[in-house]
Protein backbone atom coordinates (compact mmCIF):
# COMPACT_ATOMS: atom_id res chain seq x y z
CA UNK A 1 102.53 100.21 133.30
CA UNK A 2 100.32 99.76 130.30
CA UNK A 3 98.73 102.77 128.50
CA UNK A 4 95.21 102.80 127.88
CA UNK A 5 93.77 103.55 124.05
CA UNK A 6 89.92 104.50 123.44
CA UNK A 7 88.77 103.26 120.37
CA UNK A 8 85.58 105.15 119.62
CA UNK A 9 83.82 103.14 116.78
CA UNK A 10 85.65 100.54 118.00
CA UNK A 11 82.98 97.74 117.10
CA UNK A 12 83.07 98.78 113.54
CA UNK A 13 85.15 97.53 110.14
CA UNK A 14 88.22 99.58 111.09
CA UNK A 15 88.09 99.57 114.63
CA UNK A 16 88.42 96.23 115.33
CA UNK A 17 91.04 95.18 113.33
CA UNK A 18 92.95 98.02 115.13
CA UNK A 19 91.78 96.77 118.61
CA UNK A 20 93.00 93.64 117.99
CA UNK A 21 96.51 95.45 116.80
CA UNK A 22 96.44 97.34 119.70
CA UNK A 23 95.87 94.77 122.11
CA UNK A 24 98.52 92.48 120.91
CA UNK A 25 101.02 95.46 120.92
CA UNK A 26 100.21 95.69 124.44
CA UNK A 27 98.07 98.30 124.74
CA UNK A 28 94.54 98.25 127.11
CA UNK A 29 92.02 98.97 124.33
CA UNK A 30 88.32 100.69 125.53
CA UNK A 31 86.07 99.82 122.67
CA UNK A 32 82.81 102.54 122.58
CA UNK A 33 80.28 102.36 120.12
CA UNK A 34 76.90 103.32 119.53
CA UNK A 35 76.00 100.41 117.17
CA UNK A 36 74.53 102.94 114.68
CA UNK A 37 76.75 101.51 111.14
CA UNK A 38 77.52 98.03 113.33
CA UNK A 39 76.28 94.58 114.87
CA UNK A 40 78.51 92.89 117.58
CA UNK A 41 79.65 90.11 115.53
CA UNK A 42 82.99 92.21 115.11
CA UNK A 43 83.20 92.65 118.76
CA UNK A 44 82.62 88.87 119.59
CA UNK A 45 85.50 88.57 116.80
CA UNK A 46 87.82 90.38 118.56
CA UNK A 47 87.28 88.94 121.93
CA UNK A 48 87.52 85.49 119.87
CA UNK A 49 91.03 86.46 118.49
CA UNK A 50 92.34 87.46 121.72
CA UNK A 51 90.85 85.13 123.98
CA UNK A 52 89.36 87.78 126.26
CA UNK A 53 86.32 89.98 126.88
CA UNK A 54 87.71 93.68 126.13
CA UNK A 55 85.88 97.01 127.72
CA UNK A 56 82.55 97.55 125.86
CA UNK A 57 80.70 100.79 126.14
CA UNK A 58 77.23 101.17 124.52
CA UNK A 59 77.39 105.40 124.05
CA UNK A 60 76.73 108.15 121.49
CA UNK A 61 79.98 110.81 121.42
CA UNK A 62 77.55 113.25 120.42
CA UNK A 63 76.20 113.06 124.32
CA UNK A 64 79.28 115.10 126.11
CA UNK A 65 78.61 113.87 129.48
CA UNK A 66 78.43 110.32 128.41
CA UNK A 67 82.31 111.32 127.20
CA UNK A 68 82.67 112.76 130.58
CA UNK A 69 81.79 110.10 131.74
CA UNK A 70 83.58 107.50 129.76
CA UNK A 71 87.17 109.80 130.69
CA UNK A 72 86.69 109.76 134.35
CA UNK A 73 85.64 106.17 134.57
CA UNK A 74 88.76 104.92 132.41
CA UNK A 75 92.67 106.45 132.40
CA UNK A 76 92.56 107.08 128.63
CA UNK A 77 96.26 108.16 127.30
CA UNK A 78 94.61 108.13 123.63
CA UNK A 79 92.47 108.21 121.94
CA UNK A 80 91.31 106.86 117.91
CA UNK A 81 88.21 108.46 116.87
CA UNK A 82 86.59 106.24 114.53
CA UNK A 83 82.75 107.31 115.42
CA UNK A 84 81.12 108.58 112.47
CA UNK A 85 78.75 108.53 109.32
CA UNK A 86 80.55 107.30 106.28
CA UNK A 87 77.93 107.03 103.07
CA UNK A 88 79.06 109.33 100.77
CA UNK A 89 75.46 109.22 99.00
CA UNK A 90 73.73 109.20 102.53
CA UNK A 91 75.88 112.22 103.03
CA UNK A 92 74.80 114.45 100.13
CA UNK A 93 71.06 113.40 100.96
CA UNK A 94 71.33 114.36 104.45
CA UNK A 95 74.14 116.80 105.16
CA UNK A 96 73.05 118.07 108.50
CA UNK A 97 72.97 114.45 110.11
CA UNK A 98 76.74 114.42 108.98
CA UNK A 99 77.51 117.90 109.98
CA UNK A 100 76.14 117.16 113.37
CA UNK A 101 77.51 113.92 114.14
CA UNK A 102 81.16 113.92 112.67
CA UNK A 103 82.04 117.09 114.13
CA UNK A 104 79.80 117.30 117.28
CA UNK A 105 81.43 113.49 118.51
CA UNK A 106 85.00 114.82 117.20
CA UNK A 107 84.50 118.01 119.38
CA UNK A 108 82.80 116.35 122.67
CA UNK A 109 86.53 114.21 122.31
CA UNK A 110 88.84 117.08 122.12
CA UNK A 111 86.79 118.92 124.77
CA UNK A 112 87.63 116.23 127.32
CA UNK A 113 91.42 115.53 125.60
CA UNK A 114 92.37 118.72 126.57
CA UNK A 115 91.81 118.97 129.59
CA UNK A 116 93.25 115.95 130.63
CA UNK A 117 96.51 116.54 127.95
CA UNK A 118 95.13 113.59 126.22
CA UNK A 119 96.97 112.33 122.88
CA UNK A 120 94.77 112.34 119.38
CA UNK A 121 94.78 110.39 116.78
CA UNK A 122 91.50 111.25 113.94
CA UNK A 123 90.80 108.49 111.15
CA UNK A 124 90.98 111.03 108.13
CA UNK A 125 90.70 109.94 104.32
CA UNK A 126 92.38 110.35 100.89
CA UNK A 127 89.25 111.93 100.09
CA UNK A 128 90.82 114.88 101.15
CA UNK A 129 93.08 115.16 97.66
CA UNK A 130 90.27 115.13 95.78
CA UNK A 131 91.25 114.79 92.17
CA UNK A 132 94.82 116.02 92.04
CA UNK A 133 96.97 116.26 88.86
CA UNK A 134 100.16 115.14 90.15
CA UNK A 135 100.68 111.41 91.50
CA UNK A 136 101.27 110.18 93.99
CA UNK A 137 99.79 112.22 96.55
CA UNK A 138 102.37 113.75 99.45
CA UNK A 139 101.33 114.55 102.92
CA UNK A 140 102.44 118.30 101.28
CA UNK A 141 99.95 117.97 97.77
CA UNK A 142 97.03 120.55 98.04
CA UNK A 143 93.66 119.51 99.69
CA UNK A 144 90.98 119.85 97.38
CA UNK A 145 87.11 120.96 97.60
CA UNK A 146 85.25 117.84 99.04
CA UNK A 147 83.04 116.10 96.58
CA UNK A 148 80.63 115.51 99.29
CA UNK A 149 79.28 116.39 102.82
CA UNK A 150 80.89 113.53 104.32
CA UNK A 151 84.66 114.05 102.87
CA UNK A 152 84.29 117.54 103.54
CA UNK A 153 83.83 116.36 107.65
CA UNK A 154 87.15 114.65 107.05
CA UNK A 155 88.49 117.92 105.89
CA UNK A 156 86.96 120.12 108.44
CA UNK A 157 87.62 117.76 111.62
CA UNK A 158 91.42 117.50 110.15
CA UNK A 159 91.41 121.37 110.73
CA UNK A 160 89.77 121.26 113.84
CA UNK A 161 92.31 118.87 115.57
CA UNK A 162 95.01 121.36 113.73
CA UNK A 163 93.72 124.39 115.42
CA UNK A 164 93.04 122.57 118.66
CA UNK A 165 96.55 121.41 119.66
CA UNK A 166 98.07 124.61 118.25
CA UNK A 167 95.46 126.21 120.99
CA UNK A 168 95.62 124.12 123.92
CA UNK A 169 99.47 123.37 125.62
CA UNK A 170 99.70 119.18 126.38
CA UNK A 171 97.39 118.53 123.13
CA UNK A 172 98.86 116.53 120.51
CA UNK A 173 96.97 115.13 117.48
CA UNK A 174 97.96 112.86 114.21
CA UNK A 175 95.67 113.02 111.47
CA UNK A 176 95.94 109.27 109.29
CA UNK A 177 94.83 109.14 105.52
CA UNK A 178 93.91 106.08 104.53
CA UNK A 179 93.48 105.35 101.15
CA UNK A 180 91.14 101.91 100.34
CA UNK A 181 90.72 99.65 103.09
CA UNK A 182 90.25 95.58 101.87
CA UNK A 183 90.19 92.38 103.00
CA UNK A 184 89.77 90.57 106.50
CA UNK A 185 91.69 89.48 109.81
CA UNK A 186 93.69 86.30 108.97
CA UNK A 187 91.65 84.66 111.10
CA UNK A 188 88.33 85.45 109.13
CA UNK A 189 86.76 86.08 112.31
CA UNK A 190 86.38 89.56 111.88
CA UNK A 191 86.29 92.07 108.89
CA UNK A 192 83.56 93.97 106.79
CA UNK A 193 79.92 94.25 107.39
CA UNK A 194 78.05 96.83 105.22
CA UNK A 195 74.60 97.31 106.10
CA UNK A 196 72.60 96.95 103.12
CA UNK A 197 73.94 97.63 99.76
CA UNK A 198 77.59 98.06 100.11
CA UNK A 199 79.37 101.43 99.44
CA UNK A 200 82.49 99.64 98.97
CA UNK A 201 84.34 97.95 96.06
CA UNK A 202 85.50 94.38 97.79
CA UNK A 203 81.77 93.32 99.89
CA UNK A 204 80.54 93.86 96.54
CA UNK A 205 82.62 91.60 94.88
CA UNK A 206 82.61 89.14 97.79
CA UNK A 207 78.63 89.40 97.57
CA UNK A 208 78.58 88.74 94.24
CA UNK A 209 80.81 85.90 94.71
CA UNK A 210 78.52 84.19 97.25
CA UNK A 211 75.06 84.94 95.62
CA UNK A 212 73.96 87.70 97.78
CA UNK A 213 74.13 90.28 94.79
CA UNK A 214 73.01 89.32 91.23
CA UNK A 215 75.37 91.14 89.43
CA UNK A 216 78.45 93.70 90.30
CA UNK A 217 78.62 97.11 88.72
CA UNK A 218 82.12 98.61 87.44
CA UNK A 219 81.11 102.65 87.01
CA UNK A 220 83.31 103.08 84.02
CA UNK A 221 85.22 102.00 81.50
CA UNK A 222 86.26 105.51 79.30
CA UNK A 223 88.35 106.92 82.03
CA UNK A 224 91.95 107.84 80.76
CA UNK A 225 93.83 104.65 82.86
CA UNK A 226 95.34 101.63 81.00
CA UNK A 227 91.96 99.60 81.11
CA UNK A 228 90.07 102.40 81.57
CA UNK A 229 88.41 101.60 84.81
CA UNK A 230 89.58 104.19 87.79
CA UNK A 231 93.00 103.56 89.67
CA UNK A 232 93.13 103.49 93.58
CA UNK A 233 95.57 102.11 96.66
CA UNK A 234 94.04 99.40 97.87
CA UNK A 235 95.52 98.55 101.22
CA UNK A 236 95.39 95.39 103.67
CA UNK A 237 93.04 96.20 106.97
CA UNK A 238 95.88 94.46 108.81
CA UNK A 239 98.35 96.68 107.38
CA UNK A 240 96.71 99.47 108.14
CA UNK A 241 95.80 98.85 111.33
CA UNK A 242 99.72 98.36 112.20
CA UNK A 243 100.00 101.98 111.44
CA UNK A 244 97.88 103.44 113.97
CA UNK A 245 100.09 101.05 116.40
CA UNK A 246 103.00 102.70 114.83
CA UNK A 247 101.23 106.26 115.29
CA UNK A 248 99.57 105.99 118.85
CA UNK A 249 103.49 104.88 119.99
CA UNK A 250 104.60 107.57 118.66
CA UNK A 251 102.48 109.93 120.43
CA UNK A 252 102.68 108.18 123.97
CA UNK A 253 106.42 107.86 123.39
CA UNK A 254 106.87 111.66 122.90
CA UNK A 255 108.27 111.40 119.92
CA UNK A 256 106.26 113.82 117.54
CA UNK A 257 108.39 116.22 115.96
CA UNK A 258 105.50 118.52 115.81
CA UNK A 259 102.17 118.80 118.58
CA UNK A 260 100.35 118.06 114.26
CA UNK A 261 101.28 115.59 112.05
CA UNK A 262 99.62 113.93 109.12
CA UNK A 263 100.74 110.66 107.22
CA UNK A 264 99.24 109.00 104.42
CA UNK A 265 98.45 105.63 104.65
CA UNK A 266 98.64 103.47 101.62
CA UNK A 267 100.46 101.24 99.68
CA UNK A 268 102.63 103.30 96.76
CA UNK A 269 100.86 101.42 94.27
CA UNK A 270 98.08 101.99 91.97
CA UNK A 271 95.22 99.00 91.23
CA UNK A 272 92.62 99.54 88.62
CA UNK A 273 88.69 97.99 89.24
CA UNK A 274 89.70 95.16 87.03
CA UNK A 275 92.57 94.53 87.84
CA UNK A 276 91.09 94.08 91.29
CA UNK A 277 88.51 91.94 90.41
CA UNK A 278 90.69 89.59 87.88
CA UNK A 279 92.68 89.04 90.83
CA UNK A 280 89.68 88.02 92.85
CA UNK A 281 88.93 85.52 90.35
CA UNK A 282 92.50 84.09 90.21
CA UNK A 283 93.34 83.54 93.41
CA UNK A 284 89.63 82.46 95.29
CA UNK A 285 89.29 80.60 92.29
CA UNK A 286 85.55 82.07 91.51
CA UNK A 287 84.00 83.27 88.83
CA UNK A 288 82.27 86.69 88.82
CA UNK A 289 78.95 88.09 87.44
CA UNK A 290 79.93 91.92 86.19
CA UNK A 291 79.38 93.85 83.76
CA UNK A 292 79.99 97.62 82.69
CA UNK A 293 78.06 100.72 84.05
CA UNK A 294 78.32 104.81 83.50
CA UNK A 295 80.74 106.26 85.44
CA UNK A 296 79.52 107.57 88.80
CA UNK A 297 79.31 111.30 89.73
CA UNK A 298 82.48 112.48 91.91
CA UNK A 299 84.69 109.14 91.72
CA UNK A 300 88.12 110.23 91.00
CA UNK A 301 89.89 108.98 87.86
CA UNK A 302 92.94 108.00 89.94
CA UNK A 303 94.93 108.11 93.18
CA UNK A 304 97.44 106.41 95.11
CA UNK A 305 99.40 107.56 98.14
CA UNK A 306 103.64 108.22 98.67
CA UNK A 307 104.09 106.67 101.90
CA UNK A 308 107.33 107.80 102.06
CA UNK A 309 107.10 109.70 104.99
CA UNK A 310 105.32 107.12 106.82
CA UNK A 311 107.81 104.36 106.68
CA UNK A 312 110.50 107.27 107.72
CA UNK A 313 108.74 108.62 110.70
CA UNK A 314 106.39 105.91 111.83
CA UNK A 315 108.71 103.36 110.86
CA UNK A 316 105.69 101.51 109.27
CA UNK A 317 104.88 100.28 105.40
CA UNK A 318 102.21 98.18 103.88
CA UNK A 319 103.56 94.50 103.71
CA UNK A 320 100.60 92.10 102.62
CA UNK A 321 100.01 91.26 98.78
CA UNK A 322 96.82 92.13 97.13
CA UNK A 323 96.14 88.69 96.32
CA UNK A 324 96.80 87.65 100.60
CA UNK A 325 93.96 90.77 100.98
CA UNK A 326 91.73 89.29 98.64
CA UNK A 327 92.20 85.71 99.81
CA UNK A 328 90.91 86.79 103.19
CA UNK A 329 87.72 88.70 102.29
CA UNK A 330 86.74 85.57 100.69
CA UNK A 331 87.71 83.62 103.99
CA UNK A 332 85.36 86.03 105.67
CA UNK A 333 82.67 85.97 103.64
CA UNK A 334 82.53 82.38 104.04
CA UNK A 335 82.96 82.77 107.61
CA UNK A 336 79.70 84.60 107.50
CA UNK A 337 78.04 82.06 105.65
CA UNK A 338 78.71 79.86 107.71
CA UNK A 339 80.86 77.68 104.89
C-alpha cells in the first residue's frame, strides 16, 4: 500500500519539483497551498509531467482547523513543510508577518503530526551557518546569529521540530539544508517564478537574458575569493528534490538512527557570481547585460556544504552539472515566453 506525503507549499518553486519526485518514486503526493508567493502554472506543470490531476488544496496552515481538517480528510504518513515567507528584505521590513506565519503554519503541522505519530520533514536553509570560518560547512559546524528575520525562522522552526520529537513518543522529524537552489525540470514545464523583482541569483540572469530586466547587478567585486565576487553551492532543483525522496524513505522506512536528524544538502563545491554567469553565457549561448555593484548588507563572503553525511545515510548526492542546471533555466524561461 502506498504512503501518502503532504506537500505544504506544494504549488511553489521547490515544491513541485519535489511532487513530481515524489510521485514518480511512488508516493501519493497532497499538494496545499495558499497561493500567497505562487500562481498555478507550477501546478498545471506538474500534472503535465505526470499525466494526472494530483490533490489540490486551496488553505492557509496558519488556520489550525483547516489542518485539522486537511489530516482527517487525507491518511498523511508525512509530511514536507514548504509553506512560508522567504524575502529576506521583506523579512527585515516586516518581521512580525514572518514571525507569525513561519512558525504559526510550522506549529498548526506538528500539533496535528503528533497526534497522529506523523513523520516530519522541515525545508531548513544554509542560512543557518551564517558566515562561518571553516569550509565546508558539517551538519556538526556552529549555527550562527541569523542575518535576518526570515533565516532566523529557519533557525527557530529547526529547534522547534528538535524539541518536539524529543517531547512527543511516535514523532520523528529531519531538518534539510539546502544550500542554492537553480535551474528547472528537464521538461521546462515547471521551475522558478519570482513575483516581481527576483531575490534570487539565476531568474535574474535568465531575466536579463530575455529582456525582462535591463541590466543584472553583481553586489561585489572586493570580497577576498579568487574573482572577488562571493562563493556559494549552487545545486540542481532536480537534485535536490531526490533528496527529500531519499529523506521521506527514510523516515517511513524506520530507518532513522535518531527520532532528529539534519543533512545538508548541496553539492561539495564552491561557484563564484561570475563564474556562474560566464557559464550562463557559454553554454545558452547568450550574451549578458551586467555590470558591478556595492556589496549588499548580510551576503556571506562564502559557503558551500560537505555532503558527506548525506550520501552515507540518505544514500543520495548531487549528480547534474552546473552547465545541465543552467541549460534548463534557460529552457524555462523560454517556456514562459512562450519561445
Amino acid at each position: 500500500m502506498s504512503k501518502t506525503v503532504l506537500v505544504s507549499g506544494g504549488a511553489g518553486f521547490i515544491g513541485s519539483h519535489v511532487t513530481v519526485e515524489l510521485t514518480q518514486a511512488g508516493y501519493d503526493v497532497v499538494i496545499a497551498d495558499n497561493f500567497s508567493n505562487c500562481d498555478e502554472t507550477n501546478y498545471k506543470g506538474v500534472c503535465a509531467i505526470l499525466g494526472k490531476e494530483l490533490p489540490l488544496v486551496r488553505m492557509d496552515f496558519c488556520d489550525k482547523a483547516a489542518v485539522d481538517a486537511l489530516f482527517a480528510k487525507y491518511p498523511i504518513d508525512a509530511v514536507i513543510h514548504f509553506a512560508a515567507f522567504k524575502a529576506v528584505g521583506e523579512s527585515v521590513d516586516e518581521p512580525l508577518k514572518y514571525y507569525h506565519n513561519n512558525l504559526l503554519s510550522f506549529i498548526n503541522i506538528l500539533e496535528v503530526a503528533k497526534e497522529k505519530g506523523c513523520n516530519v520533514l522541515f525545508s531548513s536553509s544554509a542560512t543557518v551557518y551564517g558566515q562561518t570560518d571553516v569550509l565546508p560547512v558539517t551538519e556538526q559546524s556552529p549555527r550562527q546569529p541569523a542575518t535576518s528575520p526570515y533565516g532566523n525562522t529557519k533557525t527557530m522552526c529547526e529547534d522547534i521540530l528538535r524539541d518536539s520529537v524529543k517531547a512527543y513518543p511516535g514523532l520523528r522529524g529531519i531538518a534539510l539544508r539546502y544550500f542554492n537552489p537553480i535551474g528547472a525540470h528537464p521538461s521546462a514545464l515547471i521551475g522558478e517564478l519570482p513575483r516581481g523583482v527576483p531575490n534570487n541569483l539565476v531568474p535574474f540572469i535568465t531575466q536579463t537574458a530575455i529582456g525582462k530586466r535591463a541590466c543584472l547587478s553583481v553586489f561585489g567585486n572586493d570580497y577576498p575569493t579568487p574573482d572577488g565576487t562571493c562563493l556559494r553551492d549552487f545545486i540542481d532543483i532536480v537534485d535536490l528534490a531526490k533528496a527529500h525522496v531519499c529523506a521521506v524513505t527514510r523516515m517511513v522506512e524506520g530507518r532513522m538512527k535518531e527520532e532528529y536528524e539534519i543533512f545538508n544538502v548541496g553539492t561539495g563545491r564552491p561557484v563564484s557570481v561570475l563564474e556562474l554567469i560566464n557559464s550562463f553565457e557559454r553554454v545558452n549561448g547568450v550574451k549578458l547585460n551586467w555590470k558591478f555593484a556595492p556589496r549588499r548588507p548580510g551576503d556571506v563572503v562564502a559557503i558551500w556544504a560537505d555532503p558527506t553525511l548525506a550520501e552515507k545515510e540518505l544514500g543520495w548526492k548531487a549528480e547534474r552539472s552546473v552547465d545541465d542546471t543552467l541549460k534548463s533555466a534557460w529552457a524555462w524561461e523560454l517556456h514562459l515566453a512562450g519561445k
